[in-house]
Each structure stands twice: as C-alpha cells, then as structure tokens.
N, C-alpha and C. Protein backbone atom coordinates (compact mmCIF):
# COMPACT_ATOMS: atom_id res chain seq x y z
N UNK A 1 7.00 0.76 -10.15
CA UNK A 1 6.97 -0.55 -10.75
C UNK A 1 7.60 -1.57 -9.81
N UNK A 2 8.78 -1.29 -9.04
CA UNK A 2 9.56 -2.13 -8.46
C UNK A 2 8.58 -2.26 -6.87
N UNK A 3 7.94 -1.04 -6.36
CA UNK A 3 7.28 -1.02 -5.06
C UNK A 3 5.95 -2.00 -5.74
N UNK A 4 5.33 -1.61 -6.82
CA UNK A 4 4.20 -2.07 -7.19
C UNK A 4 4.29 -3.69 -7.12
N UNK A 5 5.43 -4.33 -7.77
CA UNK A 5 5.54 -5.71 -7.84
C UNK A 5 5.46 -6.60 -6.41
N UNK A 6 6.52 -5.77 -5.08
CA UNK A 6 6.74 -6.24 -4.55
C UNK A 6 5.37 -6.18 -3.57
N UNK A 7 4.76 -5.32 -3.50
CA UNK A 7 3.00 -5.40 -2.51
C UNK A 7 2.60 -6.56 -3.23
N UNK A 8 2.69 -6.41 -4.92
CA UNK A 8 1.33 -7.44 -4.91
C UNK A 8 1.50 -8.66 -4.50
N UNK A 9 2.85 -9.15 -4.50
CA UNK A 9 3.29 -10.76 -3.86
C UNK A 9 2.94 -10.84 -2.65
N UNK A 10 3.11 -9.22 -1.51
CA UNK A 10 3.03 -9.88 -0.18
C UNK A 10 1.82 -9.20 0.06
N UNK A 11 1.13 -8.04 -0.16
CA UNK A 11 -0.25 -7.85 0.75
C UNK A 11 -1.03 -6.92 -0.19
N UNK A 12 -1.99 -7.67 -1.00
CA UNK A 12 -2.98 -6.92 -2.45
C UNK A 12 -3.92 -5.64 -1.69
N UNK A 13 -3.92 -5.66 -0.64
CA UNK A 13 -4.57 -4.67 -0.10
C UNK A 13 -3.73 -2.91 -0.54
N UNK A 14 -2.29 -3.48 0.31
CA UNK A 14 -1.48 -2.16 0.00
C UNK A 14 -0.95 -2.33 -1.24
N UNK A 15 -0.91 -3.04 -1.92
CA UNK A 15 -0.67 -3.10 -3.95
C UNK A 15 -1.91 -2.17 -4.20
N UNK A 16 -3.32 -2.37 -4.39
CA UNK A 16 -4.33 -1.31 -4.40
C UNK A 16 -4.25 -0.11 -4.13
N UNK A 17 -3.83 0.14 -2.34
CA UNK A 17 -3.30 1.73 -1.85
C UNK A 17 -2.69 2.13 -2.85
N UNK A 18 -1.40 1.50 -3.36
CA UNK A 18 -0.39 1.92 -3.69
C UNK A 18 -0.65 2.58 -5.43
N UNK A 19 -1.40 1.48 -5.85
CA UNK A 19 -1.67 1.81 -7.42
C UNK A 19 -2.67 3.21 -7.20
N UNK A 20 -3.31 3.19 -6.06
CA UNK A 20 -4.60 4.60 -5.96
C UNK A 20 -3.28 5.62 -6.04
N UNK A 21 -2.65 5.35 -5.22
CA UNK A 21 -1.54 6.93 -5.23
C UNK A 21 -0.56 7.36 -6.64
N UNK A 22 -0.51 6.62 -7.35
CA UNK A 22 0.24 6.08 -8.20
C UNK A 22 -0.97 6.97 -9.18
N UNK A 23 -2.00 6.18 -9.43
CA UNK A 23 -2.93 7.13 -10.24
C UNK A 23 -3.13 8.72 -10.05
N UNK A 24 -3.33 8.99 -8.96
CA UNK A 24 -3.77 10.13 -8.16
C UNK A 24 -2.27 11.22 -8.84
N UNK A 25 -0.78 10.37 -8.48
CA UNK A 25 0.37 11.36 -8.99
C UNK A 25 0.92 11.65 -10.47
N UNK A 26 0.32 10.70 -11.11
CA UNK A 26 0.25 10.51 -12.51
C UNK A 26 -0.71 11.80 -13.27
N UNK A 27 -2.52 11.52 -12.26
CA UNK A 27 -3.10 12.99 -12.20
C UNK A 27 -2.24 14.10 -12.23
N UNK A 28 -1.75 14.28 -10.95
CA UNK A 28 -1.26 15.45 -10.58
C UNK A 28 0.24 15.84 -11.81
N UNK A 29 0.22 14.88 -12.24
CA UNK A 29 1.73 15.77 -13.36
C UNK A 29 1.33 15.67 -14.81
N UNK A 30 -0.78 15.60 -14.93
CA UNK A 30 -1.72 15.97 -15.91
C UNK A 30 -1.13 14.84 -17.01
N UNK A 31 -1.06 13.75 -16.07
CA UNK A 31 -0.51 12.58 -17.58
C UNK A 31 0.74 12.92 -18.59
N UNK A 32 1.42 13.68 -17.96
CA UNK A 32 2.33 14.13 -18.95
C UNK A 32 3.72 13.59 -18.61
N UNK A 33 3.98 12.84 -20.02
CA UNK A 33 5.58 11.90 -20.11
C UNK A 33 6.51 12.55 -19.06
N UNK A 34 6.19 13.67 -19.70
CA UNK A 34 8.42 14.48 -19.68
C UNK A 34 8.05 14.62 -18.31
N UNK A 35 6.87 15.16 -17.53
CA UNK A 35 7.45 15.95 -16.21
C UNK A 35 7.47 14.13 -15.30
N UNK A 36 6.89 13.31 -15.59
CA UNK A 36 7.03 12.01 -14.69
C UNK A 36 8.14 11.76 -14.92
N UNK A 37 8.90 11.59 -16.31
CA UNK A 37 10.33 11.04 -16.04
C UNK A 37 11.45 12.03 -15.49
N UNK A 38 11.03 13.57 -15.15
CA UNK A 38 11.94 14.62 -15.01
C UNK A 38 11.60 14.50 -13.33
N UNK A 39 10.36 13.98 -12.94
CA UNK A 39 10.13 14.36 -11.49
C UNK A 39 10.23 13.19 -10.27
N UNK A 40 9.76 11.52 -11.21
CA UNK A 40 9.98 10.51 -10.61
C UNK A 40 10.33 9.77 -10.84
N UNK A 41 10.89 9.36 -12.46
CA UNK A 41 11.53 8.10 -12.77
C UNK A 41 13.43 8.75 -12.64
N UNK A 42 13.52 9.95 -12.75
CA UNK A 42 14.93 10.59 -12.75
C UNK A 42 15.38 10.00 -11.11
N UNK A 43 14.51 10.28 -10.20
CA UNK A 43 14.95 10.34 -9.26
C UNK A 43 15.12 8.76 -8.58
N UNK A 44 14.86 7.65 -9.19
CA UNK A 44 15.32 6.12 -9.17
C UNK A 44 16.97 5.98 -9.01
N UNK A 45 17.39 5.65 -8.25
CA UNK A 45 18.46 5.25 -7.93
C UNK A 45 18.41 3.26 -8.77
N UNK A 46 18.40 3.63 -9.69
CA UNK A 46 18.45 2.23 -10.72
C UNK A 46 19.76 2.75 -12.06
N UNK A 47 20.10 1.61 -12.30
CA UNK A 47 20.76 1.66 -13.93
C UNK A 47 19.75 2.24 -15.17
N UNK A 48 20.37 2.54 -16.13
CA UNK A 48 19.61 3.01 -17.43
C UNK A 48 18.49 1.63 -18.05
N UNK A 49 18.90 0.28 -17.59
CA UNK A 49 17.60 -0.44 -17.68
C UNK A 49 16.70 -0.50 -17.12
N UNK A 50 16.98 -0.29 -15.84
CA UNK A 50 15.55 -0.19 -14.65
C UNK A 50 15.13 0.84 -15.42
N UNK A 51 15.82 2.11 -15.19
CA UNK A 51 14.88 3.61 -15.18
C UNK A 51 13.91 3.55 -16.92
N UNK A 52 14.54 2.58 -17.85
CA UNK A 52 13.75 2.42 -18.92
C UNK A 52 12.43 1.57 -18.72
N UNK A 53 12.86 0.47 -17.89
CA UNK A 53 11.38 -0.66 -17.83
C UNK A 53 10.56 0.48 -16.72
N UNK A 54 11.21 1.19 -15.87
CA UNK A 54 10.14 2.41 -14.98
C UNK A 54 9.50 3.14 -15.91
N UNK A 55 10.37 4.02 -16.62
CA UNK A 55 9.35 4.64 -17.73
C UNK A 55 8.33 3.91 -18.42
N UNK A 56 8.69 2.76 -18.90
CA UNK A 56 8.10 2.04 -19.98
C UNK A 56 6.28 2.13 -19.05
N UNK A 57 6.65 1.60 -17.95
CA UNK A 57 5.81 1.43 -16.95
C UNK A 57 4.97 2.09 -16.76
N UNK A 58 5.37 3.64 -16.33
CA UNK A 58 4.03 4.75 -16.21
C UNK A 58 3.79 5.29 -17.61
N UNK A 59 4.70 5.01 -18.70
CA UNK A 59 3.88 5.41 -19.89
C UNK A 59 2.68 4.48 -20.34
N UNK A 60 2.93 3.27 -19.97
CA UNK A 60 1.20 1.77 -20.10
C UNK A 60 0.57 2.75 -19.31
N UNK A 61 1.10 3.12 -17.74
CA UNK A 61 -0.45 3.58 -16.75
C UNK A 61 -1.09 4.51 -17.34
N UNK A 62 -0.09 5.85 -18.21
CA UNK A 62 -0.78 6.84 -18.62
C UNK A 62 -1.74 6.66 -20.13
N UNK A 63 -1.26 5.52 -20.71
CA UNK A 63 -1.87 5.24 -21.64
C UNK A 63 -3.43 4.37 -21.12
N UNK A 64 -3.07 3.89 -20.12
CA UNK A 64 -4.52 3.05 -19.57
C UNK A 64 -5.52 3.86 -19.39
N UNK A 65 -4.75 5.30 -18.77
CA UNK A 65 -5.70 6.21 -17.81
C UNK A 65 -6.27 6.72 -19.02
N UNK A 66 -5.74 7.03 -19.99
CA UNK A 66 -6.15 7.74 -21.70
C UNK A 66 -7.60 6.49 -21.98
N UNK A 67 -7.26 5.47 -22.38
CA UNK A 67 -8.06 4.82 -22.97
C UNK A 67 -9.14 4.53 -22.01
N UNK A 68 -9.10 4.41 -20.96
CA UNK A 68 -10.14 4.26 -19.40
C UNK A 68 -10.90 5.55 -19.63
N UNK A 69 -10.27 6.64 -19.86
CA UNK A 69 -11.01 7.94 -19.11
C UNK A 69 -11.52 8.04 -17.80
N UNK A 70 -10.21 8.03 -17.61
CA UNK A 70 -10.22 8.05 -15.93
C UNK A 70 -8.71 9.23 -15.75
N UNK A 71 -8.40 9.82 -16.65
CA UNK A 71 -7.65 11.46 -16.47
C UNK A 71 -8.04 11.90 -15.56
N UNK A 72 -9.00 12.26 -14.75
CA UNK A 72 -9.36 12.95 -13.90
C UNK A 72 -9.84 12.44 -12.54
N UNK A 73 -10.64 10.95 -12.60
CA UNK A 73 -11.34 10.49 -11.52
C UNK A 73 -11.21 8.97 -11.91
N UNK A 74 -11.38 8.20 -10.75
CA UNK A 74 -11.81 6.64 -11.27
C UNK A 74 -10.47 5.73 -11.52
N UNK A 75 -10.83 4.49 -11.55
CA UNK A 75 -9.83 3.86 -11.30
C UNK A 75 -9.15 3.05 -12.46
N UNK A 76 -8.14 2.25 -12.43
CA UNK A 76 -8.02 1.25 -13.26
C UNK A 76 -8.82 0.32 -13.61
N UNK A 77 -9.43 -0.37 -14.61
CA UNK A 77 -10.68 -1.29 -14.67
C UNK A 77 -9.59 -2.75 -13.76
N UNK A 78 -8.58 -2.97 -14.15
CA UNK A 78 -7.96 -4.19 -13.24
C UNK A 78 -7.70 -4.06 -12.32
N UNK A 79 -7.91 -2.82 -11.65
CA UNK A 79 -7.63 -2.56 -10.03
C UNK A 79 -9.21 -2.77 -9.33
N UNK A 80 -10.09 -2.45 -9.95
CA UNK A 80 -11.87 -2.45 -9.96
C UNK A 80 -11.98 -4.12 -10.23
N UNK A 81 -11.26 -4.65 -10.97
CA UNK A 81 -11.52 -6.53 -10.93
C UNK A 81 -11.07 -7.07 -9.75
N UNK A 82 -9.95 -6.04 -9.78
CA UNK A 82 -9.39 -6.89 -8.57
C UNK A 82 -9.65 -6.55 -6.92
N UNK A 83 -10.20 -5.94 -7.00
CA UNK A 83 -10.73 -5.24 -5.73
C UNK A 83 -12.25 -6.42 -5.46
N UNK A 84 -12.98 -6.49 -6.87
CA UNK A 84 -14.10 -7.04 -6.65
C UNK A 84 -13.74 -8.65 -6.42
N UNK A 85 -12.53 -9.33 -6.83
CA UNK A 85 -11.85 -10.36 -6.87
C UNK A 85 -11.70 -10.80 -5.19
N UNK A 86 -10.70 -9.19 -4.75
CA UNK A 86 -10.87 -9.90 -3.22
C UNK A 86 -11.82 -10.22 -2.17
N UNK A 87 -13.16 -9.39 -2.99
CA UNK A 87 -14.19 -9.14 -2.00
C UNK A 87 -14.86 -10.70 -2.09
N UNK A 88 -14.86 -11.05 -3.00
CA UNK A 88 -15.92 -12.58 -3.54
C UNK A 88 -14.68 -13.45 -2.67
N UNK A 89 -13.42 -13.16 -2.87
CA UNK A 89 -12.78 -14.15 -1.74
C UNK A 89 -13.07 -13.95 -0.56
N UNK A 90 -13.31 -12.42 0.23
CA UNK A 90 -13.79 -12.31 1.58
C UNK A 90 -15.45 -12.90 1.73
N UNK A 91 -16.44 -13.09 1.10
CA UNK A 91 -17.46 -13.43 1.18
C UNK A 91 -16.98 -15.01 1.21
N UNK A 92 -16.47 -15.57 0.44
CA UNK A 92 -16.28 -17.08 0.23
C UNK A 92 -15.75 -17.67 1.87
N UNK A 93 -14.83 -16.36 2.52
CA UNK A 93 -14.65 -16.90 3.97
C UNK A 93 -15.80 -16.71 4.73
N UNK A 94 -16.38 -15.93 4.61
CA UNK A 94 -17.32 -15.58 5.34
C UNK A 94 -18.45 -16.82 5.53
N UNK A 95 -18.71 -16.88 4.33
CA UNK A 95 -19.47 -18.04 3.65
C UNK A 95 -19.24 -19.22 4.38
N UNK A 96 -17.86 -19.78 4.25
CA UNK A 96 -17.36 -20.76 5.09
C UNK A 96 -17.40 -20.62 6.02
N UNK A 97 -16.63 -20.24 6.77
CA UNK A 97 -16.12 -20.01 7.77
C UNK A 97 -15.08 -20.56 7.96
N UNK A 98 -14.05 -20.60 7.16
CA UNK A 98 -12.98 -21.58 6.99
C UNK A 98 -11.76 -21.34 8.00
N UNK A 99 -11.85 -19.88 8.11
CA UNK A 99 -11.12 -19.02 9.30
C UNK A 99 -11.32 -18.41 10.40
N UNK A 100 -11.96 -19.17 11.24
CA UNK A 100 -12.44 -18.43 12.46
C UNK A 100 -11.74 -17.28 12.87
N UNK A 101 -10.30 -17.06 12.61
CA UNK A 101 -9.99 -15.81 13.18
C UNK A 101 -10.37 -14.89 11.98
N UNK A 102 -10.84 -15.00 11.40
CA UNK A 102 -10.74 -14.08 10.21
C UNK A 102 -12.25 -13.29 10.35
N UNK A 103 -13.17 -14.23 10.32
CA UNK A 103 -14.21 -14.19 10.67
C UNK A 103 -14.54 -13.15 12.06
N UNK A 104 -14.25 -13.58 12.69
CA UNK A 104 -14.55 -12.56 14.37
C UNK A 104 -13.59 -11.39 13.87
N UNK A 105 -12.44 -11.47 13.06
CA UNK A 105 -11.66 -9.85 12.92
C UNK A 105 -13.25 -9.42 11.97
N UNK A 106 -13.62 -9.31 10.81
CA UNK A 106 -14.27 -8.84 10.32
C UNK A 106 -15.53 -8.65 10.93
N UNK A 107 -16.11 -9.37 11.94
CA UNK A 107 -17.26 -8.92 13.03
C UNK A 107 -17.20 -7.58 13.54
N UNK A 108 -15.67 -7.20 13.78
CA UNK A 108 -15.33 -6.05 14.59
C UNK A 108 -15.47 -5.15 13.78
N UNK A 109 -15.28 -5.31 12.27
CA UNK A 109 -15.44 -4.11 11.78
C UNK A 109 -16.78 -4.04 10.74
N UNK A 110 -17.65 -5.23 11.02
CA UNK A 110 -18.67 -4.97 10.02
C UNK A 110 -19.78 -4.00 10.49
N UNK A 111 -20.05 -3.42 11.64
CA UNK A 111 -20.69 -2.18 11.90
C UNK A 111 -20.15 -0.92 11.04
N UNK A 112 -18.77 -0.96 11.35
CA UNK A 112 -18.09 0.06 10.22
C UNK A 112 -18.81 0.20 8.93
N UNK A 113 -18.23 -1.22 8.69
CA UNK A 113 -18.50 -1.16 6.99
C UNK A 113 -20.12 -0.99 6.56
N UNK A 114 -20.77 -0.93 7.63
CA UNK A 114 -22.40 -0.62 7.10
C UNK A 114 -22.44 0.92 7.49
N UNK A 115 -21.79 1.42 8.15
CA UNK A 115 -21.47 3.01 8.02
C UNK A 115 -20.73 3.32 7.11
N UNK A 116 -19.86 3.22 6.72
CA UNK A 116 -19.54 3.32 5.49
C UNK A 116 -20.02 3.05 4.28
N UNK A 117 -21.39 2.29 4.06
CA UNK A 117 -22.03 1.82 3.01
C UNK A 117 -23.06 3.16 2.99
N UNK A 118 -23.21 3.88 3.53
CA UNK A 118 -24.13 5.14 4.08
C UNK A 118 -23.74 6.00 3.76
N UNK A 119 -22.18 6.36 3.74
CA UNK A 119 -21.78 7.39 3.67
C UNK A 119 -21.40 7.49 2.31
N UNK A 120 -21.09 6.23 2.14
CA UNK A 120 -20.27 6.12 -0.07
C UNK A 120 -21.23 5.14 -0.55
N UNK A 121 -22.29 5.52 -1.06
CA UNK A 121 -23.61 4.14 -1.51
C UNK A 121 -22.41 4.32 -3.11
N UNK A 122 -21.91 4.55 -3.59
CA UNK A 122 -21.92 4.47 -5.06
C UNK A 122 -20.26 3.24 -4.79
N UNK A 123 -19.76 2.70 -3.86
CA UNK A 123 -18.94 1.86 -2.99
C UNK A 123 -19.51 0.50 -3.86
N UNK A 124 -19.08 -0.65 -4.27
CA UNK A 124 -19.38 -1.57 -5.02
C UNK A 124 -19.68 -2.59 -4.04
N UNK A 125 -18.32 -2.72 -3.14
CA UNK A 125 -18.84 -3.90 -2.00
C UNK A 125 -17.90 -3.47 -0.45
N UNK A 126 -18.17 -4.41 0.17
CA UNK A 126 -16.99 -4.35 1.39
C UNK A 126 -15.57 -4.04 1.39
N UNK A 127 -14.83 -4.62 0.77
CA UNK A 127 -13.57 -4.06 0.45
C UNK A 127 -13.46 -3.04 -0.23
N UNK A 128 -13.96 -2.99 -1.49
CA UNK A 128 -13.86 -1.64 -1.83
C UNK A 128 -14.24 -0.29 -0.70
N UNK A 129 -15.37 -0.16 0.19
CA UNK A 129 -15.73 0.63 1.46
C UNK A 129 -13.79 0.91 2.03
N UNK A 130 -13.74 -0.57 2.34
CA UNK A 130 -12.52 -0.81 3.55
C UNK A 130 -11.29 0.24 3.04
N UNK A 131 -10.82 -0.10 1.45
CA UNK A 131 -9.93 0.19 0.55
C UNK A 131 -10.10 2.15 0.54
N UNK A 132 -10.71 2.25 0.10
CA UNK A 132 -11.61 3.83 -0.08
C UNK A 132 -11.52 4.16 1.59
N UNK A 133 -11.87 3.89 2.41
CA UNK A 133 -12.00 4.71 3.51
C UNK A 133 -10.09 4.85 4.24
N UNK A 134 -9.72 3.44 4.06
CA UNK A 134 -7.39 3.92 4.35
C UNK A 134 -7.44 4.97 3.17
N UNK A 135 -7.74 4.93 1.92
CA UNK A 135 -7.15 5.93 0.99
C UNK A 135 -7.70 7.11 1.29
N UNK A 136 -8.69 7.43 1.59
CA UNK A 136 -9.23 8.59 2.66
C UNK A 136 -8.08 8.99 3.41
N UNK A 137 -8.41 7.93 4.34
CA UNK A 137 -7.47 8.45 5.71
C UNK A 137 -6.16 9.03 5.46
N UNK A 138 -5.27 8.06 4.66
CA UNK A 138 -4.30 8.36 3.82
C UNK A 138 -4.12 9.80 3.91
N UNK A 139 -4.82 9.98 2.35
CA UNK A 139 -4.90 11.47 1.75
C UNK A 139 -5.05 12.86 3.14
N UNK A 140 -6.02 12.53 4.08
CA UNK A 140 -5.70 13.55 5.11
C UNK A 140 -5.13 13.70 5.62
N UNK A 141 -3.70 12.51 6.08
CA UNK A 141 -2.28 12.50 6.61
C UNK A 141 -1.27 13.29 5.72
N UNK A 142 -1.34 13.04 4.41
CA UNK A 142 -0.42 13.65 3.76
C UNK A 142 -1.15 15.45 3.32
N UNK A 143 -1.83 15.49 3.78
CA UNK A 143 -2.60 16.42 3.45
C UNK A 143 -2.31 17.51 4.81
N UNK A 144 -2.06 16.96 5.94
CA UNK A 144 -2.15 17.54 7.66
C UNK A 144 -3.39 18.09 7.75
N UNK A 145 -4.13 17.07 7.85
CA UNK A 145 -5.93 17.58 8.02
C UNK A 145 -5.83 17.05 9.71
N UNK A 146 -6.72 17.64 10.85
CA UNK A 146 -6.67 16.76 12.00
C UNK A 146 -7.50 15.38 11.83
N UNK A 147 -7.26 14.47 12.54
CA UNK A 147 -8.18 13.39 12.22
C UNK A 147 -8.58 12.73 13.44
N UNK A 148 -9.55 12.58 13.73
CA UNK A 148 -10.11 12.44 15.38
C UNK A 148 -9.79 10.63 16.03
N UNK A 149 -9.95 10.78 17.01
CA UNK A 149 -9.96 9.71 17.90
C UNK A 149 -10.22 8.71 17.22
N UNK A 150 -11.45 8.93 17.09
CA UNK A 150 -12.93 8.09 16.40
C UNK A 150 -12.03 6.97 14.68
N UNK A 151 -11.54 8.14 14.07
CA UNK A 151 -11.33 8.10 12.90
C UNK A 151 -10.36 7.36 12.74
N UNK A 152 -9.17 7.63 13.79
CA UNK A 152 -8.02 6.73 14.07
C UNK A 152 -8.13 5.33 13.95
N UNK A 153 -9.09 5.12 14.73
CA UNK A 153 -9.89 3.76 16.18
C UNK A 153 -10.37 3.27 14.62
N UNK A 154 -11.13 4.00 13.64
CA UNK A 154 -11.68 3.07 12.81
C UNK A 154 -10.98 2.43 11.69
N UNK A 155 -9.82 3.37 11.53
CA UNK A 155 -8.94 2.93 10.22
C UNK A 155 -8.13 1.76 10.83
N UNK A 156 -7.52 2.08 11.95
CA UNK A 156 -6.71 0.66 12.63
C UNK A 156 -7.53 -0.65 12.59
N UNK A 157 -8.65 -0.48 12.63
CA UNK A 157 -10.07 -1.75 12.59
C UNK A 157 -10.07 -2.43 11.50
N UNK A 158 -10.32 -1.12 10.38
CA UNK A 158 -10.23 -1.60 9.19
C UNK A 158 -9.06 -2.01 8.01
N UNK A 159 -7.86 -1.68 8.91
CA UNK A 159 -6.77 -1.92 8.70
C UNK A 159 -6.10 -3.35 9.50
N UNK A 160 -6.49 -3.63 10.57
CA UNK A 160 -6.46 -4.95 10.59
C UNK A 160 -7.14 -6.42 9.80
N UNK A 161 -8.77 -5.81 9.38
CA UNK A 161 -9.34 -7.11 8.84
C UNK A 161 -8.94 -6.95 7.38
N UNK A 162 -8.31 -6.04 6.95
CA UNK A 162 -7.96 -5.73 5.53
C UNK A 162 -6.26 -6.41 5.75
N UNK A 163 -5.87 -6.07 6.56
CA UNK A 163 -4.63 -6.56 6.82
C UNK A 163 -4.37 -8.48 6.52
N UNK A 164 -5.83 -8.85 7.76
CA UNK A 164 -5.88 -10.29 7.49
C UNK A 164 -6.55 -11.19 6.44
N UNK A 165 -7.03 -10.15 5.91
CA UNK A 165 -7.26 -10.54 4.40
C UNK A 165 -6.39 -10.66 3.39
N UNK A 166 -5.66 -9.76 3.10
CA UNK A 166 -4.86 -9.94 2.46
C UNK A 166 -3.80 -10.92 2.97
N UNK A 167 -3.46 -11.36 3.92
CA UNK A 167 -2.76 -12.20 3.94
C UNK A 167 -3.35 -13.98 3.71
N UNK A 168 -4.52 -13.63 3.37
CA UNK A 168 -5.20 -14.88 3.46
C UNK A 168 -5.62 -15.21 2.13
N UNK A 169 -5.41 -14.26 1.43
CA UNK A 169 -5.66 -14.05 -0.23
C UNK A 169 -4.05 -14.33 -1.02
N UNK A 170 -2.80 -13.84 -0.13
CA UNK A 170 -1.85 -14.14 -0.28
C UNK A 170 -1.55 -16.00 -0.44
N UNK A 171 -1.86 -15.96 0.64
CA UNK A 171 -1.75 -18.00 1.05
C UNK A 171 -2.47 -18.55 0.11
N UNK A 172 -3.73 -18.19 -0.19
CA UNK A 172 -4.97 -18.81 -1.15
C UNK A 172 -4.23 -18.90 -2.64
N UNK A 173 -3.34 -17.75 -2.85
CA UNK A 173 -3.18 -17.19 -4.66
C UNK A 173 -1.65 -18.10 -4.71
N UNK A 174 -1.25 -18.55 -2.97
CA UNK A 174 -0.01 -19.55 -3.38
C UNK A 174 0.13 -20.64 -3.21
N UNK A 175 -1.18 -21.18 -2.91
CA UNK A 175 -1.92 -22.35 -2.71
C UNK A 175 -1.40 -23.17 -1.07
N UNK A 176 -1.68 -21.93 -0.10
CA UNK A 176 -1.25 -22.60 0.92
C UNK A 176 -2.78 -22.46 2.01
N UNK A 177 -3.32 -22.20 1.03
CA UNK A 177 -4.96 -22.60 1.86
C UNK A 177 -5.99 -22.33 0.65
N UNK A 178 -6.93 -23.17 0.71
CA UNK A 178 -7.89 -23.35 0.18
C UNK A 178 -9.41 -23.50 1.02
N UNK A 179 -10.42 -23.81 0.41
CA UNK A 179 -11.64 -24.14 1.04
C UNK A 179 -12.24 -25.16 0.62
C-alpha cells in the first residue's frame, strides 16, 4: 500500500509492475487473509495503524480479485483502465507530436512493439505489449531463467520509452504539460 502509493505519484508505469506482482503474490498465498497477514503485512516495520490500513488494503485487493474473477489469471479492471488510459495518452503524443523527444524514443522501440503484437495478439494496445513484456522479463529474473543479449537490448528499449512516458503522464496528471 505504502510502495503502491508512492509509484503511482512518481512513475504509473512501475505502479502497474508493481500492482501485477502484488496480484500474482496475493495468487500465490490462494487469496487467503491469515497467510498474507502472517507472511507480509507481519513483516511491515509500521505501528499497529499502518499494519491495519496494510491489511485493510490487501483484504479490498482480495476481495476485488473475488468479485473480478481473476483468482487465477487477469488483471484488475482499474489497472486494465488504466493501462488503456496511458496508451490513449501515448497516442495523443504521438498524434501531436508535442514531444519530439518522446516521439524518436518510441521510434526506437516501435519495431519491438509490432513484434510483440505477434507474439501476444490477445495484448489490447502498445503499452499494454510494453507493460506485459518488463513483467515477463521480470518474472524470468526472479525466476533465474537465462535471458539473452537480444532480450536484455529489448527490455532496456522498452524500458526507456515506458520510462519517458510515464514521466510525461506524470507532468500531464500535474498539470505541468498539456497539448
């Protein structure tokens, strides 16, 4: 809750990462109260109010994931708005061109992202591709899968224009740029 708040102010890209892992560990302890507060809200170095508004916290996620039916797979429907939220803002630059640097970063990686539209067609738009392919990468780091040259070279790519997006979605949502 406290990591969650603080991404989404400074970079919605890794607020997203962060809520995917967040879902994914919520999975893994089968939605169940007691072992999340015995396995990760115990282990908060907070007062008995934090560690209550923490609980309070993953008991909404586990209740979302209940009413979503998404226990097993799939995402938050407000993480899916908001994913589609940033993408209509990345098209709106695009559109413009309001950011030339923003613009030529995403040149570099829009070959990517049409390989990636190949590989995940059921992918909604560009960011979502971008988002899905770090949480990939992710998962095979914590996983110790090898991960090639290639694979490296592409996540850093797509980790930069995702990078400068979000910071440009940041400025936009605090009204320090517009179009």
């Amino acid at each position: 809750m406290l990591v969650a708040k603080q991404k989404r102010k400074e970079n919605i890209a890794e607020y997203i990462l962060y809520l995917y892992q967040i879902e994914d560990m919520i999975r893994a302890f089968k939605l169940d109260m007691k072992l999340i507060e015995e396995r990760l809200v115990a282990n908060y170095k907070a007062d008995d109010k934090t560690k209550a508004a923490i609980t309070d916290w993953y008991a909404n996620l586990v209740l979302m994931m209940d009413k979503e039916k998404i226990r097993e797979k799939g995402h938050f429907q407000f993480l899916t708005n908001l994913v589609s939220d940033v993408n209509d803002f990345h098209l709106k630059l695009m559109e413009t061109s309001k950011d030339g640097m923003y613009v030529q970063t995403y040149k570099t990686v829009a070959g990517l992202v049409s390989e990636l539209k190949e590989k995940n067609p059921e992918a909604k738009n560009d960011v979502d591709l971008g988002i899905t392919a770090v949480y990939g990468f992710l998962l095979l780091k914590m996983q110790q899968k090898d991960i090639s040259i290639d694979t490296l070279e592409a996540i850093k790519r797509i980790s930069k224009w995702l990078g400068d997006l979000s910071k440009l979605y940041r400025d936009f949502e605090n009204g320090d740029f517009d179009f």
